[in-house]
Protein backbone atom coordinates (compact mmCIF):
# COMPACT_ATOMS: atom_id res chain seq x y z
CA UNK A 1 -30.66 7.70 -3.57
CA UNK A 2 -28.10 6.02 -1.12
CA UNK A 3 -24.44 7.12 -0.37
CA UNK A 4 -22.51 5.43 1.33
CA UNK A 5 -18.30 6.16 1.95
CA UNK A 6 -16.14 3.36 3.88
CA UNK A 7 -12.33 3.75 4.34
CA UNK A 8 -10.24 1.12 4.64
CA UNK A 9 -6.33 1.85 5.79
CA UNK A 10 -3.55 -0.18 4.57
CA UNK A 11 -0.47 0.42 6.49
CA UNK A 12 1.91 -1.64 4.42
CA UNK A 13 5.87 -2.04 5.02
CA UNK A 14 7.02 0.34 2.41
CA UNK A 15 5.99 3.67 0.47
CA UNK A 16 2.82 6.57 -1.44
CA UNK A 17 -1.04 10.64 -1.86
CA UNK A 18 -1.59 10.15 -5.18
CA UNK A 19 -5.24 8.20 -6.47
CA UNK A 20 -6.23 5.39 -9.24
CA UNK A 21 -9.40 5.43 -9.48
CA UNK A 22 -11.70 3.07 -11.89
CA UNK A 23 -10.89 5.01 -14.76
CA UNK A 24 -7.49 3.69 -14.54
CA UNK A 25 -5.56 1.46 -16.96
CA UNK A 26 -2.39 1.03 -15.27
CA UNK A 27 -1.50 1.24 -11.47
CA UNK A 28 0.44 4.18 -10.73
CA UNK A 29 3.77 4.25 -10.90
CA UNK A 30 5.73 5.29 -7.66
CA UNK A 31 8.67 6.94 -7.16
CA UNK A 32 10.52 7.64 -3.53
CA UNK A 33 10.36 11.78 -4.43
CA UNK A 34 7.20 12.21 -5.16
CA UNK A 35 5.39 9.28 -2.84
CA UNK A 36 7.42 9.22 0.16
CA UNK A 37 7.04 12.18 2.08
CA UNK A 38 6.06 11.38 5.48
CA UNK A 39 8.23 11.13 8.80
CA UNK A 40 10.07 7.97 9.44
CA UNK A 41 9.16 5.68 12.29
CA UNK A 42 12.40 5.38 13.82
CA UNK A 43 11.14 2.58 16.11
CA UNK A 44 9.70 0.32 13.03
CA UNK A 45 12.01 -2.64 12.02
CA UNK A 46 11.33 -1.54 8.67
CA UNK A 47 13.07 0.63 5.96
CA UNK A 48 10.06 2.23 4.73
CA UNK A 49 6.09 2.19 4.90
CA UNK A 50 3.06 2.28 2.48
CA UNK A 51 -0.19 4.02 3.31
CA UNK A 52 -2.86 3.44 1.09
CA UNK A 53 -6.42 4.06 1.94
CA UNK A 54 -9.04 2.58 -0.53
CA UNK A 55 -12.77 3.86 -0.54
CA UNK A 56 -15.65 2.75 -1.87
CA UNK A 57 -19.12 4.75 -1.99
CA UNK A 58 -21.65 4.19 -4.40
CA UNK A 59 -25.68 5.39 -5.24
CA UNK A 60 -28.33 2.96 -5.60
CA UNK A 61 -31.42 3.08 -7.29
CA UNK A 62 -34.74 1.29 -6.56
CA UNK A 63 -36.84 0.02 -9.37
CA UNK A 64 -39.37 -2.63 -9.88
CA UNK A 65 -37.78 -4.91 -7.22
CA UNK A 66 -34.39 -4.34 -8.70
CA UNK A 67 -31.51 -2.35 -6.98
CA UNK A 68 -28.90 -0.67 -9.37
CA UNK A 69 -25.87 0.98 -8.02
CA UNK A 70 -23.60 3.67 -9.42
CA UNK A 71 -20.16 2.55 -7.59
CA UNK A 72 -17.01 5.10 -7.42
CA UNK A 73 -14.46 2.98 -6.05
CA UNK A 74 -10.33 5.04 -5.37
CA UNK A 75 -7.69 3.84 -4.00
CA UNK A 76 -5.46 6.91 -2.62
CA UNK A 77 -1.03 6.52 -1.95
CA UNK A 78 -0.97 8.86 1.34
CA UNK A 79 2.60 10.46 0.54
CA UNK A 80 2.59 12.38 3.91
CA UNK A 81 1.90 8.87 6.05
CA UNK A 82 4.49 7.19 4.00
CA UNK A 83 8.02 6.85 4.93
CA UNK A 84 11.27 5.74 4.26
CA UNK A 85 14.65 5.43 6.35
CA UNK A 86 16.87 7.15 4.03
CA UNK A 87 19.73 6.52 5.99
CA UNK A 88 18.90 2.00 5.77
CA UNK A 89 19.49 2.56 1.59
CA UNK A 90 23.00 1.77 1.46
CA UNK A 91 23.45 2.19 -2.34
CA UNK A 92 21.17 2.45 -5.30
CA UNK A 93 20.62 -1.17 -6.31
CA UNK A 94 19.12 -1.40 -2.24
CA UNK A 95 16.86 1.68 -2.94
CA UNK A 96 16.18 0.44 -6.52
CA UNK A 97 14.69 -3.20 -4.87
CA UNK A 98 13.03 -1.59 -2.20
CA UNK A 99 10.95 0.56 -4.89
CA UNK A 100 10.36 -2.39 -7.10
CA UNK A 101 8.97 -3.79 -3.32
CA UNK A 102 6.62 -1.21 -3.02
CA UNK A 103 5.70 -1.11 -6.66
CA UNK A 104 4.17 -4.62 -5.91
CA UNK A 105 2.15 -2.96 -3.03
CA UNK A 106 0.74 -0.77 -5.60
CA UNK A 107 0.02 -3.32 -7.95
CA UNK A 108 -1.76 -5.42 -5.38
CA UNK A 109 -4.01 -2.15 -4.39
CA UNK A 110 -4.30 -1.89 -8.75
CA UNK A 111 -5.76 -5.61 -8.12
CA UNK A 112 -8.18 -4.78 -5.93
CA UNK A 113 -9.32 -2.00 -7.19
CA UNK A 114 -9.84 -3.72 -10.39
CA UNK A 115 -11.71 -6.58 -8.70
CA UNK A 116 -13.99 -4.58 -6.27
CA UNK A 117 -15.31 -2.94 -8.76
CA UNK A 118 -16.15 -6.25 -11.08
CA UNK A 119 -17.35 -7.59 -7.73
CA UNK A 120 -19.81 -5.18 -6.55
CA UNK A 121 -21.13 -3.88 -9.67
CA UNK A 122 -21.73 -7.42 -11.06
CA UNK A 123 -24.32 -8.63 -8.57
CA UNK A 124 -28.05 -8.55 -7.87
CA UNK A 125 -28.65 -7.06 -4.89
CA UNK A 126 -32.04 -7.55 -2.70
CA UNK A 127 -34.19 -4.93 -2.04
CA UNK A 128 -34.06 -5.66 1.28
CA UNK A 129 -30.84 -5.91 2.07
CA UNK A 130 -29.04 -4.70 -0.48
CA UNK A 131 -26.24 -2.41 2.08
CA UNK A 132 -25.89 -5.09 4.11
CA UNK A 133 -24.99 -7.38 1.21
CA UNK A 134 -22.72 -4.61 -0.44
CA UNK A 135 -21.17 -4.40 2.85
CA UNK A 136 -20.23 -7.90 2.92
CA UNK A 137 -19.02 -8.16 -0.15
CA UNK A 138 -16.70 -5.22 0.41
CA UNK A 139 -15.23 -6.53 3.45
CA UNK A 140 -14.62 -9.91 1.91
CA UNK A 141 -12.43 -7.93 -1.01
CA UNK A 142 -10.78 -6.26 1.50
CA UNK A 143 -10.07 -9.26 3.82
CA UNK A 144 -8.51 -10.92 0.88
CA UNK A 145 -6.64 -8.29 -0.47
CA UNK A 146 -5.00 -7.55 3.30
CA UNK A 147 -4.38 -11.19 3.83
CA UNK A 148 -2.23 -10.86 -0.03
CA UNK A 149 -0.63 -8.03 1.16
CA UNK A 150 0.41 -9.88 4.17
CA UNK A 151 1.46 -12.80 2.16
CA UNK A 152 3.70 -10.69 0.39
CA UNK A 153 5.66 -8.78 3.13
CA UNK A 154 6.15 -12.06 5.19
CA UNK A 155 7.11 -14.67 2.08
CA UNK A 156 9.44 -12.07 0.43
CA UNK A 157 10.75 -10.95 3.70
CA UNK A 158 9.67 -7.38 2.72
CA UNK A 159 11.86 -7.64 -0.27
CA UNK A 160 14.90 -9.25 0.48
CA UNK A 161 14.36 -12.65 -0.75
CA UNK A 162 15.34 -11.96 -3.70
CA UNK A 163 13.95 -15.36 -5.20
CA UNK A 164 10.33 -14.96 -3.45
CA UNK A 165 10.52 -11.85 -5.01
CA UNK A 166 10.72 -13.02 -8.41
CA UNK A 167 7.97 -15.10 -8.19
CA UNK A 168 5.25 -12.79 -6.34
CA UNK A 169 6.77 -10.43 -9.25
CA UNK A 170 5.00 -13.14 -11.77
CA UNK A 171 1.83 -13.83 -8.82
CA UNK A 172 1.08 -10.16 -9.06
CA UNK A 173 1.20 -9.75 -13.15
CA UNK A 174 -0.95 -12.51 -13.57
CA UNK A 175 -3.52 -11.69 -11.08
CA UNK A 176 -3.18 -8.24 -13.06
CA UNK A 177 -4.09 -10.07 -16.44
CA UNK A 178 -6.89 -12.21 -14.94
CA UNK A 179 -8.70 -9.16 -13.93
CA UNK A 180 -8.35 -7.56 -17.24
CA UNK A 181 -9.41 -10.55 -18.85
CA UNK A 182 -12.32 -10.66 -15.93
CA UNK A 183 -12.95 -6.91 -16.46
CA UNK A 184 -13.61 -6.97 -20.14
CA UNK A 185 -15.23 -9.98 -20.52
CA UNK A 186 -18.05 -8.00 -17.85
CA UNK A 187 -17.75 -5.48 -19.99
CA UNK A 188 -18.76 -7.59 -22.95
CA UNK A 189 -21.87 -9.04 -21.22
């Protein structure tokens, strides 16, 4: 049997050490005590800062030309790499959007986790190049799911278009339902 472990950082503009792994059913929920425990950047133009690492590893199995693979698949919040500028929250409804901000971080990580695993369990893999193609298909999950979280910071102007907001608010719960929908229907096969 194979093992094979490959971090990915995301350094995101706002708050979390706790995990969600693919037992999950919700994403976590975050909250600035608990999540937020790291030193601020003082020279960052932002209030705050998410640090999310998400790892993959998995075991694989070799049998009559067919490769199975046992996947364990976590995304972690890094509380003691994330930050916030306590003295930039004014007043609670500023603190209370700037959580609901990094709540959509989450979500998107919730997202990805969700999809990674349909995505790299739900294949069949060559014998001969089954890492490789594992490996690809891991990168191209995370390539997408940094170029969302990109998206997100620059169209809602890291939470403070209020309106963008809104509507990545209804982008993210629908991507949520799809993979559920996705998820289970898998699961049904």
């Amino acid at each position: 049997m194979k093992k094979l472990i490959i971090p990915i950082l995301f350094l995101l503009v706002l708050p979390f050490n706790f995990g969600f792994k693919t037992d999950f059913t919700e994403p976590v929920q975050i909250n600035w005590e608990t999540h937020f425990k790291g030193q601020a950047d003082m020279n960052s133009p932002f209030f705050a800062l998410t640090a999310m690492t998400w790892e993959y590893s998995y075991e694989s199995v070799v049998y009559r030309k067919r490769v199975t693979i046992k996947l364990k698949n976590e995304v972690r919040i890094d509380k003691d790499r994330s930050w916030v500028k306590w003295d930039r929250i004014r007043n609670p409804q500023v603190s209370a959007d700037l959580l609901h901000h990094e709540q959509g971080h989450v979500n998107i990580q919730y997202i990805l986790l969700s999809e990674a695993e349909r995505v790299l369990k739900n294949r069949t893999y060559s014998v001969n190049n089954y890492k490789a193609q594992i490996s690809q298909l891991a990168n191209e999950v995370s390539t997408y799911f940094d170029t969302m979280q990109r998206n997100y910071d620059d169209e809602t102007e890291h939470g403070s278009n209020h309106k963008m907001q809104a509507r990545w608010d209804q982008i993210i719960q629908d991507k949520m339902e799809e993979s559920r929908a996705a998820t289970l229907a898998d699961a049904g096969k």
